[in-house]
Protein backbone atom coordinates (compact mmCIF):
# COMPACT_ATOMS: atom_id res chain seq x y z
CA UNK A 1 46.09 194.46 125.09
CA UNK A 2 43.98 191.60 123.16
CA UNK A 3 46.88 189.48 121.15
CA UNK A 4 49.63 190.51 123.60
CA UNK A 5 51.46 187.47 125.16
CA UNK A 6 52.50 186.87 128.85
CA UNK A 7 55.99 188.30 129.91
CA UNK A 8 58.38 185.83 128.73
CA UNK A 9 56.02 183.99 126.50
CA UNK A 10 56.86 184.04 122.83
CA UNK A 11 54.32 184.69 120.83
CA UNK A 12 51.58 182.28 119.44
CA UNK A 13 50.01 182.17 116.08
CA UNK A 14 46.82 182.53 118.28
CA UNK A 15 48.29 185.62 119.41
CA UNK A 16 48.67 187.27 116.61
CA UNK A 17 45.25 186.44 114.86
CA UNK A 18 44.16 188.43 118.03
CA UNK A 19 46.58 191.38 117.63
CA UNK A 20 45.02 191.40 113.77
CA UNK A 21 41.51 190.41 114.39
CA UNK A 22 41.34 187.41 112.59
CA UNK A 23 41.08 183.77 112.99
CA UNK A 24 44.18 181.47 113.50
CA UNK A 25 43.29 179.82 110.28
CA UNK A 26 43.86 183.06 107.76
CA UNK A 27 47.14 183.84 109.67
CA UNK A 28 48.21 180.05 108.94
CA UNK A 29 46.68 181.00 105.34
CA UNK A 30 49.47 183.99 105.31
CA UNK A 31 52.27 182.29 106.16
CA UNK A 32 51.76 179.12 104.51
CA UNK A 33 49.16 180.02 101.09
CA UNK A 34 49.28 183.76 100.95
CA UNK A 35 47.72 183.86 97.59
CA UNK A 36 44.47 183.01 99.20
CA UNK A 37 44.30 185.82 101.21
CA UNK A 38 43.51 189.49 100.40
CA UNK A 39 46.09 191.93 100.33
CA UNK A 40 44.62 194.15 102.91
CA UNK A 41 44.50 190.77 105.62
CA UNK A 42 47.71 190.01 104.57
CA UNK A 43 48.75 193.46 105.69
CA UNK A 44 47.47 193.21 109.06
CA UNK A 45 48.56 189.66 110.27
CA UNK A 46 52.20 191.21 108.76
CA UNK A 47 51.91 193.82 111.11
CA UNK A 48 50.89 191.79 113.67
CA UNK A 49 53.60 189.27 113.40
CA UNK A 50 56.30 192.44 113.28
CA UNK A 51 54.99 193.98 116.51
CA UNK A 52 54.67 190.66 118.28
CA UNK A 53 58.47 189.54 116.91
CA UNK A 54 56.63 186.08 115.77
CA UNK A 55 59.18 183.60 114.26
CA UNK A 56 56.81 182.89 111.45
CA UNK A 57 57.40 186.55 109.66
CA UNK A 58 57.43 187.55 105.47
CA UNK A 59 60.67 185.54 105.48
CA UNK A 60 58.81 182.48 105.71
CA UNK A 61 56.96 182.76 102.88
CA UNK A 62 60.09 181.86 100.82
CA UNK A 63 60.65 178.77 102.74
CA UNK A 64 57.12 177.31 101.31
CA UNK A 65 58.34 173.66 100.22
CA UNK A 66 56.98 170.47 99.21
CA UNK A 67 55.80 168.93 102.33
CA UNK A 68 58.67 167.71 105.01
CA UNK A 69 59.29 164.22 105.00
CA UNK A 70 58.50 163.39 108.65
CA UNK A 71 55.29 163.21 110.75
CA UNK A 72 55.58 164.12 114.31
CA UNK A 73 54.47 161.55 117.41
CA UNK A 74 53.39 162.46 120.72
CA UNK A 75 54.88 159.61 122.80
CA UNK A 76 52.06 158.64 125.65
CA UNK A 77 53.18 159.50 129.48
CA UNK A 78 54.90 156.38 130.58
CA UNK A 79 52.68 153.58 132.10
CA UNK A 80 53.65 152.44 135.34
CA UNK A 81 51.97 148.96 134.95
CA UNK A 82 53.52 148.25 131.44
CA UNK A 83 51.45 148.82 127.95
CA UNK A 84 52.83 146.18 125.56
CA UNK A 85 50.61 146.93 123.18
CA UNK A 86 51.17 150.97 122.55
CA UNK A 87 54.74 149.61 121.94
CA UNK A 88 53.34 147.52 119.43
CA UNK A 89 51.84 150.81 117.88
CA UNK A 90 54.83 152.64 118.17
CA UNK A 91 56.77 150.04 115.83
CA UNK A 92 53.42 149.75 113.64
CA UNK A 93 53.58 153.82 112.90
CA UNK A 94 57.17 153.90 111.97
CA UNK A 95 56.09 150.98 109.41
CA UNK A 96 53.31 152.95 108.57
CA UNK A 97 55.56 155.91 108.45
CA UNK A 98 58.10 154.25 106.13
CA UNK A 99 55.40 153.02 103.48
CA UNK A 100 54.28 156.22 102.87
CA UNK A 101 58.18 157.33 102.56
CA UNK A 102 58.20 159.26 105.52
CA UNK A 103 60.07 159.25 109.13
CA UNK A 104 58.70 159.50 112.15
CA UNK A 105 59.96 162.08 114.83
CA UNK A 106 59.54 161.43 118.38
CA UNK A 107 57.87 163.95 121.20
CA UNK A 108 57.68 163.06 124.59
CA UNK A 109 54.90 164.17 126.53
CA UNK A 110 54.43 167.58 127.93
CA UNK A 111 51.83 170.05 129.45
CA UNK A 112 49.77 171.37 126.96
CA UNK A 113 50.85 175.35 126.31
CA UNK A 114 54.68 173.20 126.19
CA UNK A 115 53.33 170.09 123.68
CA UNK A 116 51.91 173.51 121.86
CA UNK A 117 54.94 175.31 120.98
CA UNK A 118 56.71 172.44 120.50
CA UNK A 119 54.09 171.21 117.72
CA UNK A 120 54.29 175.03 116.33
CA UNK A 121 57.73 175.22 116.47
CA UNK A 122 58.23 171.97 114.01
CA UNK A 123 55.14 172.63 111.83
CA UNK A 124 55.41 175.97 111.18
CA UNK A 125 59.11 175.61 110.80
CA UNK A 126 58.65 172.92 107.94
CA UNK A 127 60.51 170.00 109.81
CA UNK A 128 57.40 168.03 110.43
CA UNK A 129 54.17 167.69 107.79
CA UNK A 130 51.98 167.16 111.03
CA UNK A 131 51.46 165.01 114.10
CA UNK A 132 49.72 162.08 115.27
CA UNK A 133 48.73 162.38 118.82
CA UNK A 134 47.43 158.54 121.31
CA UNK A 135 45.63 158.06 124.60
CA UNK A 136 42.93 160.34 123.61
CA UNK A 137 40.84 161.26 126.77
CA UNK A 138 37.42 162.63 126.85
CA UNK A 139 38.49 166.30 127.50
CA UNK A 140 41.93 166.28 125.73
CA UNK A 141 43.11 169.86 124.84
CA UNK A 142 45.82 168.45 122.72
CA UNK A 143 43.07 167.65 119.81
CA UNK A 144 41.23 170.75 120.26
CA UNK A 145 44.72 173.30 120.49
CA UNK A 146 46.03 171.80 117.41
CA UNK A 147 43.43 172.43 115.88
CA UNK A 148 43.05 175.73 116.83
CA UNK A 149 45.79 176.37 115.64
CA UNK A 150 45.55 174.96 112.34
CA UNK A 151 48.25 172.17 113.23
CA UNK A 152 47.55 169.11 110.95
CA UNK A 153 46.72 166.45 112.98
CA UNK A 154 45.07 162.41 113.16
CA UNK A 155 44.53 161.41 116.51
CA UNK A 156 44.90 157.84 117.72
CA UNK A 157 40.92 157.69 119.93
CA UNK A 158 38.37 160.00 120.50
CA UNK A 159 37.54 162.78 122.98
CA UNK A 160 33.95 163.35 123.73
CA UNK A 161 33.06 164.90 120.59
CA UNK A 162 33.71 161.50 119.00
CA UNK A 163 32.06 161.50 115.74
CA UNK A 164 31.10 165.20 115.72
CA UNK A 165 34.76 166.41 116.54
CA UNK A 166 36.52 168.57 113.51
CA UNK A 167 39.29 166.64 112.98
CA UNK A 168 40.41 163.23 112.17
CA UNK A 169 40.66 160.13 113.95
CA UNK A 170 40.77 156.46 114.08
CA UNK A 171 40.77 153.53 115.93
CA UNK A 172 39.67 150.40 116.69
CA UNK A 173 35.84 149.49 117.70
CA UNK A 174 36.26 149.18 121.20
CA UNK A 175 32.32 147.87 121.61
CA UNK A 176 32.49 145.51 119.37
CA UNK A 177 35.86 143.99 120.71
CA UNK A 178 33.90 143.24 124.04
CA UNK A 179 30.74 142.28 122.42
CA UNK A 180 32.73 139.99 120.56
CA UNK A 181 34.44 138.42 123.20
CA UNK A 182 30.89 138.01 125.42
CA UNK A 183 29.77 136.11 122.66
CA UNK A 184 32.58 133.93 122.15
CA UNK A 185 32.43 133.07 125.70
CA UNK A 186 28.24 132.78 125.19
CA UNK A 187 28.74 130.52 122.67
CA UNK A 188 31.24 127.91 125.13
CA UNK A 189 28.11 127.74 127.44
CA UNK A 190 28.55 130.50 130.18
CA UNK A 191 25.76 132.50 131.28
CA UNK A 192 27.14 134.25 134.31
CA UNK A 193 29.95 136.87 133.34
CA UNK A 194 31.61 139.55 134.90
CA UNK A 195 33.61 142.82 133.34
CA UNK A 196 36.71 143.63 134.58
CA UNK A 197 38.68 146.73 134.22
CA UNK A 198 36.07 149.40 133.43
CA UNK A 199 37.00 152.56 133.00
CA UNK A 200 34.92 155.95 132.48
CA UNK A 201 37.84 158.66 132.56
CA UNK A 202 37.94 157.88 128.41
CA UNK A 203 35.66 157.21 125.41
CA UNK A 204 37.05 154.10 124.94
CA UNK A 205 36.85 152.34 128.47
CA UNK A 206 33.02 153.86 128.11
CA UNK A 207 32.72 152.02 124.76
CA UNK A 208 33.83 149.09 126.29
CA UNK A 209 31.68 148.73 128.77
CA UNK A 210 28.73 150.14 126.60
CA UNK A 211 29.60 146.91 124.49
CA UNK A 212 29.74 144.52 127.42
CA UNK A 213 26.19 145.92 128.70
CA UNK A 214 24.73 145.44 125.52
CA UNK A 215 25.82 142.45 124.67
CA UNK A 216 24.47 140.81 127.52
CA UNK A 217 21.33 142.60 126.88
CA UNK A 218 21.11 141.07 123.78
CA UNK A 219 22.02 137.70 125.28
CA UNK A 220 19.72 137.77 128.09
CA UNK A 221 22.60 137.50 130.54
CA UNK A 222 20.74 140.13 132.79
CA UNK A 223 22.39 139.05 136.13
CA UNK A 224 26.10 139.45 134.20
CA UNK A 225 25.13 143.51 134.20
CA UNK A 226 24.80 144.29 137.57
CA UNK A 227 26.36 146.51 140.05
CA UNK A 228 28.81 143.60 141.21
CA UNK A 229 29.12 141.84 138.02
CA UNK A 230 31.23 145.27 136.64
CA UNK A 231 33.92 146.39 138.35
CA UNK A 232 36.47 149.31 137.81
CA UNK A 233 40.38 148.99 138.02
CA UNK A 234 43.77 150.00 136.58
CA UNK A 235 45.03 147.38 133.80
CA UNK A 236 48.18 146.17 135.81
CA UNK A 237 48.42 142.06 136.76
CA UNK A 238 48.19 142.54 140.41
CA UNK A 239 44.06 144.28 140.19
CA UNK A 240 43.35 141.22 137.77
CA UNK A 241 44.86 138.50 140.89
CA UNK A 242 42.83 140.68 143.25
CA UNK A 243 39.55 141.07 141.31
CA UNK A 244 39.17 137.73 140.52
CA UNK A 245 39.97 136.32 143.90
CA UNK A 246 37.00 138.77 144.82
CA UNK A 247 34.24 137.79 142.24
CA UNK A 248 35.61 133.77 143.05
CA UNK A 249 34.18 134.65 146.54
CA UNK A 250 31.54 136.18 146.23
CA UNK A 251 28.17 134.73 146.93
CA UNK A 252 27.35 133.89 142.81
CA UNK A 253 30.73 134.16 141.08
CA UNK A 254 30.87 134.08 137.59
CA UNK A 255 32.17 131.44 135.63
CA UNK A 256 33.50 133.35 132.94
CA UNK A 257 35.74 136.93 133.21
CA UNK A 258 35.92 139.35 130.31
CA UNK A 259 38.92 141.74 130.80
CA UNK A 260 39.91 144.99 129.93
CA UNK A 261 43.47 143.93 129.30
CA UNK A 262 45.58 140.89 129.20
CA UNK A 263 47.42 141.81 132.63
CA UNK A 264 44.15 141.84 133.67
CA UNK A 265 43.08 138.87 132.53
CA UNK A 266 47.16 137.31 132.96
CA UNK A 267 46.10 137.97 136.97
CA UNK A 268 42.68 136.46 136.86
CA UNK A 269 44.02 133.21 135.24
CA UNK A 270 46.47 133.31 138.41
CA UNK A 271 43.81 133.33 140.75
CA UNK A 272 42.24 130.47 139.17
CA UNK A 273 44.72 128.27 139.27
CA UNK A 274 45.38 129.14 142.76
CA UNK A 275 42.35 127.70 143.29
CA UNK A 276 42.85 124.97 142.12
CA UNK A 277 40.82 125.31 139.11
CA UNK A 278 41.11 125.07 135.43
CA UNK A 279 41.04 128.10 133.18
CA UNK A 280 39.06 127.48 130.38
CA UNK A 281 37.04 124.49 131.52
CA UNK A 282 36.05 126.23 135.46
CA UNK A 283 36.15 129.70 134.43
CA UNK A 284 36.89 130.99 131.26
CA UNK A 285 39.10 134.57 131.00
CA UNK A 286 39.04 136.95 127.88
CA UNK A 287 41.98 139.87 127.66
CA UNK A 288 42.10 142.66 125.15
CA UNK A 289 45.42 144.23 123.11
CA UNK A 290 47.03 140.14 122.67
CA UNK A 291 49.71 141.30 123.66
CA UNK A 292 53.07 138.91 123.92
CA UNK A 293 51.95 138.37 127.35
CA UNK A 294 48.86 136.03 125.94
CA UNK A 295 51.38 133.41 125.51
CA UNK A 296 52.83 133.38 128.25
CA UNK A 297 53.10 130.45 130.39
CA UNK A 298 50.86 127.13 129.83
CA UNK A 299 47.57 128.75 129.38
CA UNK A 300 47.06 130.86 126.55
CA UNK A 301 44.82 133.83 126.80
CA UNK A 302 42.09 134.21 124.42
CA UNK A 303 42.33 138.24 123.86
CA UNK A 304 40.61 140.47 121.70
CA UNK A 305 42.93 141.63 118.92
CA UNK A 306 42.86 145.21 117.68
CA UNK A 307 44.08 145.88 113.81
CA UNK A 308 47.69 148.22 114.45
CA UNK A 309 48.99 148.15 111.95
CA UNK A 310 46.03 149.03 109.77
CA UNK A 311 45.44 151.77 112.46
CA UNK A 312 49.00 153.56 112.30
CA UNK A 313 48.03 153.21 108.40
CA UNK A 314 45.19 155.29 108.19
CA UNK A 315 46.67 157.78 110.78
CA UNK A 316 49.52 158.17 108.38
CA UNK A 317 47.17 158.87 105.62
CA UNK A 318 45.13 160.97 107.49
CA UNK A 319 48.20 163.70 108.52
CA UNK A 320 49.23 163.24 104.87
CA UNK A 321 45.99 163.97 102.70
CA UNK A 322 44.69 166.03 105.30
CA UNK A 323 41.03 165.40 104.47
CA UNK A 324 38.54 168.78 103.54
CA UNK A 325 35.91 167.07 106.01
CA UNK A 326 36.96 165.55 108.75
CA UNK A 327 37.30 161.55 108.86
CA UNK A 328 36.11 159.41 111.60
CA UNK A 329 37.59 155.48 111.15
CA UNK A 330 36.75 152.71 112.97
CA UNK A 331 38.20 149.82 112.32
CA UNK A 332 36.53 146.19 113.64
CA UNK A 333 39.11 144.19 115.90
CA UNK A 334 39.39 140.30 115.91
CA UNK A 335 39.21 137.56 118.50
CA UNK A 336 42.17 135.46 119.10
CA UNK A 337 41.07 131.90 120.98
CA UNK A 338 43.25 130.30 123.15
CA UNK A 339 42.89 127.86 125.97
CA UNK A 340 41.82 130.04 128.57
CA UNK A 341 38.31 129.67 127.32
CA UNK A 342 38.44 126.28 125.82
CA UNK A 343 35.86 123.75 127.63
CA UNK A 344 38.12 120.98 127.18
CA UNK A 345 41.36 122.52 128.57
């Protein structure tokens, strides 16, 4: 039967706008604004919600308060190789969190039908105002459940609806970060890059290589854009130390390495000293997050820096106003020089 859950499955909101032939929104409507709704839908998705035993009955009608004082986060899967800078974030959207006198509630990572009753579980039982989901991939089903099922929501990146998507995001320009740093480097007098740490499996490791290719379009650095010149890897130190010893070999290496991240770039600047040569003045390096690691050691990383803080701000906002039309920020990072591109160093 259409709106009946699996055996041992508790019922869904989705389920019941099945069992009463409406859409997930107008059952939200019933629970949560019931004066928008006609009395004759209202009588349905009330039937519906008694013969599927969903938590969310009449009774919580009465429980309709001002909105709870803490936003939900989904914490990322842990990263093997280390992300500095989501811990940053984390620590940026509890500030955020606090500003806008709220708290922020922690939710580790799960499968999606689990995230999903988790997230309906705390919304619908008024202990969270909504959620802000990270690591955004291109075919995430967390952004497109929650918003099924009328879950307020901001997520941190976009899936591969980007700017046509329904709901909210933000974060920061990934393109121009690159193209940013590719000019920087342009500017010190190289002409023969390479792109490390590309990365199609998300929107934003395909903006950042969309930025790299047309900035040195733009430039005229044709020979920095080809097949060798771009190469794919994980972020982690030990790829960086192995790519670069690579593109140092190779018939024309480049004399100037724009990363992906600043382990990335932390294990290209390792190879070049190996070698016996001077980063910065031989071969400049570029990271992206600057990260603590940037600083680490004699040579400073020049790293493209993205705007946290301002991002964990709008997120915030986002889950609180909950927008009418959906709102799609972007939000221009910043380039941080250090000495691993200075010609002098």
């Amino acid at each position: 039967m259409s709106g009946t859950p699996d055996a041992g499955r508790k019922a869904s909101m989705a389920d019941v706008a099945d069992r009463a032939g409406v859409s997930v929104m107008t059952v939200s409507n019933v629970i949560n604004r019931p004066e928008v709704v006609t009395e004759a839908t209202r009588a349905k998705v009330d039937a519906a919600m008694r013969e599927l035993r969903y938590r969310n009955n009449l009774v919580a009608r009465s429980l309709r308060l001002a909105q709870p004082r803490q936003i939900g986060y989904v914490l990322p899967a842990p990263d093997a190789a280390g992300n500095q800078y989501m811990d940053v974030f984390l620590h940026d959207l509890a500030g955020a969190c606090q500003a806008a006198d709220r708290n922020l509630t922690l939710i580790p990572q799960r499968d999606t039908e689990a995230l999903m009753t988790v997230c309906e579980d705390l919304y619908f039982g008024q202990s969270v105002a909504g959620f802000v989901i990270s690591n955004v991939g291109s075919d995430d089903p967390r952004p497109v459940e929650l918003h099924r099922r009328g879950i307020p929501f901001a997520a941190y990146g976009r899936s591969g609806e980007a700017f046509a998507s329904p709901w909210s995001w933000a974060e920061g320009d990934a393109a121009l970060g690159i193209e940013t740093a590719v000019e920087h480097v342009h500017e010190r007098g190289h002409r023969e890059l390479a792109f490390v740490g590309a990365n199609r499996a998300s929107v934003t490791g395909v903006e950042r290589e969309t930025g790299y290719r047309d900035a040195c379009r733009r430039l005229g650095l044709d020979s920095s854009a080809t097949g060798d010149r771009i190469v794919s890897s994980g972020s982690d130190l030990a790829s960086g130390v192995r790519i670069a010893a690579d593109l140092l070999d190779s018939p024309s290496p480049p004399t100037a390495i724009i990363c992906t991240s600043d382990q990335l770039a932390a294990g290209a600047v390792i190879t070049i000293q190996a070698r016996g040569l001077a980063p910065g003045r031989d071969v400049a390096v570029t990271g992206y997050d600057d990260t603590p690691l940037t600083s680490f050691g004699p040579v400073g990383i020049t790293s493209v820096r993205q705007q946290s803080a301002a991002i964990a701000a709008e997120l915030v906002r986002l889950v609180i106003t909950r927008p009418e039309a959906p709102e799609h920020v972007l939000l221009p990072p910043t380039l941080t020089v250090r000495s691993s591109t200075d010609p002098d160093a």
